[in-house]
N, C-alpha and C. Protein backbone atom coordinates (compact mmCIF):
# COMPACT_ATOMS: atom_id res chain seq x y z
N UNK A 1 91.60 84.81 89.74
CA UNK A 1 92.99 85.21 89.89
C UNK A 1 93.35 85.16 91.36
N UNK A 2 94.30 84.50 91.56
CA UNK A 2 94.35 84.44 93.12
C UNK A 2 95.40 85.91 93.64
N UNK A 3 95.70 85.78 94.66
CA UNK A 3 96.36 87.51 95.36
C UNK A 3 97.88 86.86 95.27
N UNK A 4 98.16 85.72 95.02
CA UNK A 4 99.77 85.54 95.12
C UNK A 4 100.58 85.94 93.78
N UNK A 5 101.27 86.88 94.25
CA UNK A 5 102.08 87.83 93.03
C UNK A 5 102.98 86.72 92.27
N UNK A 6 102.90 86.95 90.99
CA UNK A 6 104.61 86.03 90.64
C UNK A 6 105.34 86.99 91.00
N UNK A 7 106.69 86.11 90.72
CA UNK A 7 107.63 86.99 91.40
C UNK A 7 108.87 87.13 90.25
N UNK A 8 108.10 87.50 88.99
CA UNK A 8 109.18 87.73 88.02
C UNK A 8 109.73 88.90 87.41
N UNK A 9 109.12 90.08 87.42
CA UNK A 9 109.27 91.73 87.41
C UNK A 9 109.34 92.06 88.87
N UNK A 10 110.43 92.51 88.94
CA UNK A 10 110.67 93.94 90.30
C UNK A 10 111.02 94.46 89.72
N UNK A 11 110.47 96.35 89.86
CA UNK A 11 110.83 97.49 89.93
C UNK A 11 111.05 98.45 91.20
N UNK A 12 112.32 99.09 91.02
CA UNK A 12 112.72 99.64 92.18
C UNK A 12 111.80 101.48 91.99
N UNK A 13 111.20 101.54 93.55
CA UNK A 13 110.15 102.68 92.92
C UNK A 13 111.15 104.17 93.99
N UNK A 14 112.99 103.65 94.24
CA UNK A 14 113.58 104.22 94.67
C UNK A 14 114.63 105.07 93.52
N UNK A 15 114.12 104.84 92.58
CA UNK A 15 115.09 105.23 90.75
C UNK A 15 116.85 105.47 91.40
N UNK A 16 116.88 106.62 91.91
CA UNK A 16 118.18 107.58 91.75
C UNK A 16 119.52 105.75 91.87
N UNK A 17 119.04 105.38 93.30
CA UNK A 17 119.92 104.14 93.53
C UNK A 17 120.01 102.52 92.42
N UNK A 18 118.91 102.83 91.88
CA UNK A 18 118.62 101.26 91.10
C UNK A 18 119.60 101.55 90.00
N UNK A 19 119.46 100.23 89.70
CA UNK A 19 120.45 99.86 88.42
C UNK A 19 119.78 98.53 87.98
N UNK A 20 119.71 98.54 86.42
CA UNK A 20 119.11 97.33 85.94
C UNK A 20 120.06 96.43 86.42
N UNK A 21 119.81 95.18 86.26
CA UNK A 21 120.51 93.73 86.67
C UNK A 21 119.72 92.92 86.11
N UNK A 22 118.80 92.66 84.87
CA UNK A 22 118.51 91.89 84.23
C UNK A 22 117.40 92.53 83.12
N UNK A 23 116.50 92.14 82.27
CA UNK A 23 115.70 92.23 81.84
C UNK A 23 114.98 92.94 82.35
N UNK A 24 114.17 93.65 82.56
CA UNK A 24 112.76 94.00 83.29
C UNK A 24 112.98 94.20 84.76
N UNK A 25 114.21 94.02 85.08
CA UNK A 25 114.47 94.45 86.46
C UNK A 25 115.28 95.36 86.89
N UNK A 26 114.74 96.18 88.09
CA UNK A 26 115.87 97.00 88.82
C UNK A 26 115.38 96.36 90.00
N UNK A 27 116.80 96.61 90.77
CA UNK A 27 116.67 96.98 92.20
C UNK A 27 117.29 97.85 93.17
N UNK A 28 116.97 98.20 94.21
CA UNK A 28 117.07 99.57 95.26
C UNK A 28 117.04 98.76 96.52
N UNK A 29 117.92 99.42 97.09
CA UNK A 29 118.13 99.49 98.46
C UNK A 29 116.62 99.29 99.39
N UNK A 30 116.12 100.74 98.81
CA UNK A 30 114.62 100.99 99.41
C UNK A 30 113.58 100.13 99.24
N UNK A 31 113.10 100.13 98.09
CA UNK A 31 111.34 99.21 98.29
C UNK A 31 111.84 98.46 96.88
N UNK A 32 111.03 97.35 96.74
CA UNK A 32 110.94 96.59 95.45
C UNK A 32 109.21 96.52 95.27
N UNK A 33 108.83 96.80 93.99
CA UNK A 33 107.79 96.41 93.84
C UNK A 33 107.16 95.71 92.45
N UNK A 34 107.10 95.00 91.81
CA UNK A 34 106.31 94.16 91.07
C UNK A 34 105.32 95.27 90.25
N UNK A 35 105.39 95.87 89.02
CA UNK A 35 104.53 96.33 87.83
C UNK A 35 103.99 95.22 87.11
N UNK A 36 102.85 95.43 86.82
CA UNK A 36 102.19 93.99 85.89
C UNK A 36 101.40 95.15 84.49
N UNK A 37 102.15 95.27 83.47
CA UNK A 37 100.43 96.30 82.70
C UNK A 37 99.95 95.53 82.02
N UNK A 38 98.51 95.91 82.39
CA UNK A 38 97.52 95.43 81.41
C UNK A 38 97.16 96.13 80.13
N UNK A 39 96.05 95.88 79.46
CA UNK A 39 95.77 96.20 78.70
C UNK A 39 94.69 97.96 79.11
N UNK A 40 94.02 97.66 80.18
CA UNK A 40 93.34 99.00 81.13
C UNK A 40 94.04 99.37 82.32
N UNK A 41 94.84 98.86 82.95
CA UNK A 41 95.36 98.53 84.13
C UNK A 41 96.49 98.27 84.26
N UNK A 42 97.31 99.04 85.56
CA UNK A 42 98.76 98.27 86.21
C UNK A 42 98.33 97.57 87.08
N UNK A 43 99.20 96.54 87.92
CA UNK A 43 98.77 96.08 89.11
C UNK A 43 100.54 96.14 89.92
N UNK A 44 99.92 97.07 90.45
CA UNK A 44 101.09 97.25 91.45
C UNK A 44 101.15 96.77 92.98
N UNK A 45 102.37 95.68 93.32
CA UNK A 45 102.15 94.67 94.11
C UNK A 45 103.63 95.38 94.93
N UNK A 46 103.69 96.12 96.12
CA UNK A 46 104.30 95.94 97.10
C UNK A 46 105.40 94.47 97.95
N UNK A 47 106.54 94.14 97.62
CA UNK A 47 106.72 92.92 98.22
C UNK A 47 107.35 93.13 99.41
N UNK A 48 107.60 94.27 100.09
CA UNK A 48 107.91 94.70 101.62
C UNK A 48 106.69 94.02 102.24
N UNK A 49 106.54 93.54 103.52
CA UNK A 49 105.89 93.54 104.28
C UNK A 49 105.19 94.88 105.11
N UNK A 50 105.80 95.20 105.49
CA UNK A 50 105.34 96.41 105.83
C UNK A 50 105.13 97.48 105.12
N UNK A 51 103.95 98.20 105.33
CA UNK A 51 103.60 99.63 104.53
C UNK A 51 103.97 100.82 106.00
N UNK A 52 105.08 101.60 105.65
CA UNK A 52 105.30 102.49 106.42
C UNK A 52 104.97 103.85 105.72
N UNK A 53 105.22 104.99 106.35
CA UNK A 53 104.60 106.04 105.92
C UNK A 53 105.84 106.56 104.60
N UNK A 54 107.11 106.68 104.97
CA UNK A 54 108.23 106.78 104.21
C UNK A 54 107.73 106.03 102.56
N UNK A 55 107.35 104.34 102.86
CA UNK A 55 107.46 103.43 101.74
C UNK A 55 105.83 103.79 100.87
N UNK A 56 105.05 104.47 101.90
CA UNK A 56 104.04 104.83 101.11
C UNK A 56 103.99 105.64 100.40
N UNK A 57 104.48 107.02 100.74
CA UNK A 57 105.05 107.98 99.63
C UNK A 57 105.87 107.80 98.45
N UNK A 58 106.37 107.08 98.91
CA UNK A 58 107.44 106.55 97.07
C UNK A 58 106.09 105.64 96.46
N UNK A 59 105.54 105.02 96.99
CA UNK A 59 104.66 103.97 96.36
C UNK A 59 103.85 104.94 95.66
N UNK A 60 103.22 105.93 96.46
CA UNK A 60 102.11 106.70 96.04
C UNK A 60 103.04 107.64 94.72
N UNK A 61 104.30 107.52 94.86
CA UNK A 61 104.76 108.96 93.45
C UNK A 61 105.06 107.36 92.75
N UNK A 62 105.31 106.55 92.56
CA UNK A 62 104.73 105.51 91.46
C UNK A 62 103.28 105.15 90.77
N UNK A 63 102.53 105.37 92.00
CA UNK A 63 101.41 105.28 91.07
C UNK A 63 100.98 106.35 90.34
N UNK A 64 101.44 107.64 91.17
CA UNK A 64 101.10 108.95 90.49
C UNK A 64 101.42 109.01 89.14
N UNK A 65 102.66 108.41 89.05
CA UNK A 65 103.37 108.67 87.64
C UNK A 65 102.73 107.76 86.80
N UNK A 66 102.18 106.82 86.90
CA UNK A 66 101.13 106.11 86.00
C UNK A 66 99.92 106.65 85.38
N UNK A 67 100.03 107.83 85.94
CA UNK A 67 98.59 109.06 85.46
C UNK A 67 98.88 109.37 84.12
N UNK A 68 100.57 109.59 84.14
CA UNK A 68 101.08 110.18 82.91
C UNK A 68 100.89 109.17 81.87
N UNK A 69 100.66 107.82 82.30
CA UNK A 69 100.81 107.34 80.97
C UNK A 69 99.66 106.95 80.37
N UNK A 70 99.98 106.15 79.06
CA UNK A 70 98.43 105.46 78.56
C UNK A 70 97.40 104.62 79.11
N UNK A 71 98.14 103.83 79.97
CA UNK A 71 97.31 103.04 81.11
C UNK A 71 97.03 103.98 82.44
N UNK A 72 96.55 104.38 82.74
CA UNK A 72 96.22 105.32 83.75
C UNK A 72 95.60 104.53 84.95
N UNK A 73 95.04 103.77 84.82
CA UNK A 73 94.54 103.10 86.33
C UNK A 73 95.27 101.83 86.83
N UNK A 74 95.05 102.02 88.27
CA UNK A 74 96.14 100.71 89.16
C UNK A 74 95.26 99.93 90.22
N UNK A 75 96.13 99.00 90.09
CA UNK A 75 95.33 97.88 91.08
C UNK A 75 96.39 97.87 91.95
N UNK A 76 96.42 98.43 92.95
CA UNK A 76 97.04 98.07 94.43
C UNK A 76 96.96 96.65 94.75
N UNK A 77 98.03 95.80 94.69
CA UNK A 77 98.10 94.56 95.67
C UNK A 77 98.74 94.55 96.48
N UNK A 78 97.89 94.13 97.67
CA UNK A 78 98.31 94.69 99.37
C UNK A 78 98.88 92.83 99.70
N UNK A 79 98.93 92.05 98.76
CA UNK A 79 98.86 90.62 99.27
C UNK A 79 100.39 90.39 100.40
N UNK A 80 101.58 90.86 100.29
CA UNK A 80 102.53 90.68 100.52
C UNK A 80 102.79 91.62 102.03
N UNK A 81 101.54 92.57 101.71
CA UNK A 81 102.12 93.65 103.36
C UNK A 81 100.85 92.98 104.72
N UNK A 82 101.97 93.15 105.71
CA UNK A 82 101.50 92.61 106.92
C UNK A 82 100.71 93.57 107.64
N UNK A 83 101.72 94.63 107.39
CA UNK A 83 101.46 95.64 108.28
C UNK A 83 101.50 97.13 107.67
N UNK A 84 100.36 97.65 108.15
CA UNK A 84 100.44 99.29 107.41
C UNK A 84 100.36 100.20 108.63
N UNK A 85 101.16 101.38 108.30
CA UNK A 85 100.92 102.31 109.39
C UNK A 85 100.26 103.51 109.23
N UNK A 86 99.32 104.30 110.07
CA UNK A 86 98.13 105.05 109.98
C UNK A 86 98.55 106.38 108.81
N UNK A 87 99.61 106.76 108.61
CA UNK A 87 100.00 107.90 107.72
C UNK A 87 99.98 107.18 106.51
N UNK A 88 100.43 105.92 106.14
CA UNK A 88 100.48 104.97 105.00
C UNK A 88 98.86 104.73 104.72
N UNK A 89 98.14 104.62 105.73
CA UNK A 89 96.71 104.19 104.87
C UNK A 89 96.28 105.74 104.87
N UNK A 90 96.29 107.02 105.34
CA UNK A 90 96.02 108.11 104.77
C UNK A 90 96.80 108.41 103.77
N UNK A 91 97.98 107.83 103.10
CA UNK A 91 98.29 108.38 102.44
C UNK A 91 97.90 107.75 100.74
N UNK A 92 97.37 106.43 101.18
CA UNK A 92 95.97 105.44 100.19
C UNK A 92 95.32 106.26 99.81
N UNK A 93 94.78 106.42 100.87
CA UNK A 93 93.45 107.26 100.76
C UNK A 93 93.42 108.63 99.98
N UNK A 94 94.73 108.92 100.28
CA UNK A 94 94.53 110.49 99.11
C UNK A 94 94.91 110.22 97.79
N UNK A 95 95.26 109.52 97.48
CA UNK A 95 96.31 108.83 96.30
C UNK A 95 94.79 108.24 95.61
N UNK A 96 94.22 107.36 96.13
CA UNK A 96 92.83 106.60 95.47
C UNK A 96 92.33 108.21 95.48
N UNK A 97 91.95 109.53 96.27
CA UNK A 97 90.92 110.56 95.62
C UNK A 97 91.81 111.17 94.26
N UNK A 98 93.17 111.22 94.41
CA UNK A 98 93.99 111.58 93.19
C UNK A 98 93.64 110.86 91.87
N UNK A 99 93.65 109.55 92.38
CA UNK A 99 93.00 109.06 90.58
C UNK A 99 91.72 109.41 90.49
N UNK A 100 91.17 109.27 91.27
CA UNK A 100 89.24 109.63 90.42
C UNK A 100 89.40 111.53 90.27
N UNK A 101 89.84 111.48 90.66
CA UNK A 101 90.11 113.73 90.48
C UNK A 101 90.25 113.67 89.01
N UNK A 102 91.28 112.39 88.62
CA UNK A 102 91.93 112.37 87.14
C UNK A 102 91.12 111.64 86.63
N UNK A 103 90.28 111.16 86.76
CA UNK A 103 89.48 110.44 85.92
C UNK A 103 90.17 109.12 85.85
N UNK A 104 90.94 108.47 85.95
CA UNK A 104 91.17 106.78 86.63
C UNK A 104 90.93 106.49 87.62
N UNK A 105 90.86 105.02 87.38
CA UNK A 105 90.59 104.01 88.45
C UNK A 105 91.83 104.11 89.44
N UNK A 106 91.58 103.16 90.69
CA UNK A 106 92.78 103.09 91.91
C UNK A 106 91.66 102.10 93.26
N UNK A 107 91.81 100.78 92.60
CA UNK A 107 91.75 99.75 93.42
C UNK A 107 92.35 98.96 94.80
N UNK A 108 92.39 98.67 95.62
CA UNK A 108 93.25 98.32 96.27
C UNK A 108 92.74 96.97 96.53
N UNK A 109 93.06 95.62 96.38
CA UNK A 109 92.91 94.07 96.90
C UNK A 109 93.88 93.18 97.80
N UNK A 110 93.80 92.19 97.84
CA UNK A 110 94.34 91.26 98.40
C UNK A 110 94.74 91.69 99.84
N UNK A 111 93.64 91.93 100.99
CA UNK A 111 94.81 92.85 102.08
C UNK A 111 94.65 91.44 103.13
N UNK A 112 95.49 91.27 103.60
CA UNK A 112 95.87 90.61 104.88
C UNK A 112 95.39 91.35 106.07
N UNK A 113 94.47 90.04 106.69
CA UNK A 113 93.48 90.52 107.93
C UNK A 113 93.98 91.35 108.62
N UNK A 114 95.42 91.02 108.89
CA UNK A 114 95.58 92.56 109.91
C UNK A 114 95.57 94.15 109.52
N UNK A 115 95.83 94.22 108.13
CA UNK A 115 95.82 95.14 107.44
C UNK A 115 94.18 95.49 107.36
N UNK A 116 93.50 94.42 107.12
CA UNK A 116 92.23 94.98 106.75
C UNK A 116 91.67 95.42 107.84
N UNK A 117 91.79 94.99 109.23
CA UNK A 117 91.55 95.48 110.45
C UNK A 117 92.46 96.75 110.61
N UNK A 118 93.50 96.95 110.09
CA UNK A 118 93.97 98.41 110.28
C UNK A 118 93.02 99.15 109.28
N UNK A 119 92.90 99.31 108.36
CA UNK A 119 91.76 100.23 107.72
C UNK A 119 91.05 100.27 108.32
N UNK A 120 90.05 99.11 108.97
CA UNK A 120 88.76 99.20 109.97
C UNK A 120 88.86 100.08 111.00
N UNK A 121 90.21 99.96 111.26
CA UNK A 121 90.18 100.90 113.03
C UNK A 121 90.23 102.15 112.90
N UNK A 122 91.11 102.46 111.61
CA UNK A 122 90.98 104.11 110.96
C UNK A 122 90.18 104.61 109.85
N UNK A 123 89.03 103.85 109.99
CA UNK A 123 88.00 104.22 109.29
C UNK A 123 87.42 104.14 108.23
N UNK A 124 88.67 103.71 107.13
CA UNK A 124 89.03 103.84 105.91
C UNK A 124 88.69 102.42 105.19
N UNK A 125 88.39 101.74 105.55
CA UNK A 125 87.52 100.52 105.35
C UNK A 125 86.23 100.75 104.22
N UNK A 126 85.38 101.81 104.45
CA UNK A 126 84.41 101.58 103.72
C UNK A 126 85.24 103.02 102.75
N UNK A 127 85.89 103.69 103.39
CA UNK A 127 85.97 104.56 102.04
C UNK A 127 87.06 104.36 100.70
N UNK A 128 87.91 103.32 101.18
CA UNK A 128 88.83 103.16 100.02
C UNK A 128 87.93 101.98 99.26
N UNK A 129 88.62 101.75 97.94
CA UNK A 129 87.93 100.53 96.93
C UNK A 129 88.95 99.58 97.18
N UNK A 130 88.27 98.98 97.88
CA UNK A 130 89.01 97.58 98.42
C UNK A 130 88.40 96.30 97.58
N UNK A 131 89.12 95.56 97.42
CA UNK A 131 88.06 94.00 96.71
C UNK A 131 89.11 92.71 97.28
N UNK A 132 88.15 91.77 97.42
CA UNK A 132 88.84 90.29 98.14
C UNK A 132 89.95 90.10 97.60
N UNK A 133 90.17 89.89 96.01
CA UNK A 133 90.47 89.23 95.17
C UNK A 133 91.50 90.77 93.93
N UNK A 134 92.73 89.73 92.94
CA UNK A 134 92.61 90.71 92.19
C UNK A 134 92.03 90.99 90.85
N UNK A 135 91.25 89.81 90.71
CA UNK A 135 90.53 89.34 90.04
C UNK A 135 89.27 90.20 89.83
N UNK A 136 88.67 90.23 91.27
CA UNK A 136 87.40 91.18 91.33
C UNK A 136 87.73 93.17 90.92
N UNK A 137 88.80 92.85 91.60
CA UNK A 137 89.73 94.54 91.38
C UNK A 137 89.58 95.13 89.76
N UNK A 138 90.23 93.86 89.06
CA UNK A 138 90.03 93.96 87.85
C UNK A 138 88.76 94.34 86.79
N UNK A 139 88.23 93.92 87.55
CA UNK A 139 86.70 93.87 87.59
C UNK A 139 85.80 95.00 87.44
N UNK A 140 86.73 95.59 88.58
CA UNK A 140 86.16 97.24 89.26
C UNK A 140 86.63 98.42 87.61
N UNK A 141 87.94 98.00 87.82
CA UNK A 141 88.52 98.94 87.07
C UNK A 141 88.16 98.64 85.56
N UNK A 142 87.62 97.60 85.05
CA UNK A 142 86.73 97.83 83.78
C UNK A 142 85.89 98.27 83.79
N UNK A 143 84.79 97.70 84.84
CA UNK A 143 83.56 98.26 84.81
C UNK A 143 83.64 99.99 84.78
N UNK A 144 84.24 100.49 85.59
CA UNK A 144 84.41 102.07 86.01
C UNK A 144 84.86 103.01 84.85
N UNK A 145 85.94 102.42 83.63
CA UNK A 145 86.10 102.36 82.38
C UNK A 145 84.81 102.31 81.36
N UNK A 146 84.11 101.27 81.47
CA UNK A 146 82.97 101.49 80.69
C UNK A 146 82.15 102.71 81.09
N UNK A 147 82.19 102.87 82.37
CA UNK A 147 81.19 103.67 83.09
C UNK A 147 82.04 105.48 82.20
N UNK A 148 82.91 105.82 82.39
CA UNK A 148 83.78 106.54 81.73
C UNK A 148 83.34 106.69 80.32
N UNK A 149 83.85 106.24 79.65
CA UNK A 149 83.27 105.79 78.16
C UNK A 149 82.18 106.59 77.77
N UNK A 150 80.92 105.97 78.82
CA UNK A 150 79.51 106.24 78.32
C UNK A 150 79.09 107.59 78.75
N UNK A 151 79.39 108.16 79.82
CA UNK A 151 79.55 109.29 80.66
C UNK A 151 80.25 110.32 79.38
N UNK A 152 81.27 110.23 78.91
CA UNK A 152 82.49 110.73 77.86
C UNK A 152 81.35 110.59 76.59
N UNK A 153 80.60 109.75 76.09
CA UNK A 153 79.33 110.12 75.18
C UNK A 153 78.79 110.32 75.59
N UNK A 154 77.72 110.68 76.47
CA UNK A 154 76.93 111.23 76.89
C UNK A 154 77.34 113.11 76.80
N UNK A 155 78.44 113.01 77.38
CA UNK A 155 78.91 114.55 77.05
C UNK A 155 79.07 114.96 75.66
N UNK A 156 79.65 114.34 74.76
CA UNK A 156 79.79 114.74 73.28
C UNK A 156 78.41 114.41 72.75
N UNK A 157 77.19 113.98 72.94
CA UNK A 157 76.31 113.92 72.53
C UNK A 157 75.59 115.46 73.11
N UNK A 158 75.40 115.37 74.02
CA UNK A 158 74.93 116.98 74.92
C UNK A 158 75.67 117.91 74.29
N UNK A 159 76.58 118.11 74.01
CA UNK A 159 77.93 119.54 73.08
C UNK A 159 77.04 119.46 72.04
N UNK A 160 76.53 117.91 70.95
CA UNK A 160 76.52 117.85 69.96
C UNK A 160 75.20 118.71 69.96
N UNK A 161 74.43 118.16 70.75
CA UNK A 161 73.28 119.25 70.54
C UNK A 161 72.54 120.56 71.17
N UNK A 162 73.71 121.08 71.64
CA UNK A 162 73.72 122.10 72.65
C UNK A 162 73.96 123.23 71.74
């Protein structure tokens, strides 16, 4: 799967201002971003260039709100942002410990070298789940699902004979 988003769903993750204007679309003043659901998975694709601290917080109460639903885990695609700023990748970073707290996944792929060198410089490089590809992302977030699963029997087997 390569990191280049189609570009046929935008969702505005600014609600109060959007207004549909077609099928499957809103748009906002504020941020546009691209929902894809899968069958385990959203893949939520940013098409701002820049990740500011403002655009990260709305991003992050979008993915939050994906907790609520049946698909619970997200694939962050960073393919489209140039640039992130240091409150925006802490604010990754708490958002990715928010899903595993909940028991989903929260991937992040496709980042553009300068971006990935901004994680590097603030540290956050080895601690977020980053993958090349969103392909491999995908990847993550099944495997971690199965891993779930068996973990989730393992417990009802232990109750069963406890």
């Amino acid at each position: 799967m390569s990191c280049e988003p189609e570009r046929n769903e935008f969702y505005s993750i600014a609600a109060p201002s959007s207004r549909l204007v077609a099928k499957n679309q809103l748009y906002s003043p504020d941020m546009e971003v691209k929902i894809d659901t899968k069958e385990k998975f959203a893949v939520v694709t940013p098409i701002r260039p820049e990740l500011s601290d403002n655009i990260a917080a709305k991003l992050a109460e979008t993915c939050t709100a994906q907790l609520q639903k049946e698909v619970k885990n997200v694939v962050l695609n960073l393919s489209e942002v140039a640039i992130v700023q240091e409150t925006a990748a802490d604010i990754l970073s708490d958002l990715q410990q928010k899903f595993y707290d909940n028991n989903a996944s929260f991937v992040i792929c496709c980042l553009q070298p300068a971006v990935e060198a901004a994680f590097e410089k603030m540290e956050l490089l080895e601690l977020l789940n980053i993958t090349p590809t969103e392909s491999e992302a995908w990847d993550i977030v099944q495997m971690e699902e199965i891993e779930r699963e068996l973990l989730d029997g393992d417990d009802m087997e232990f109750d069963n004979n406890g």
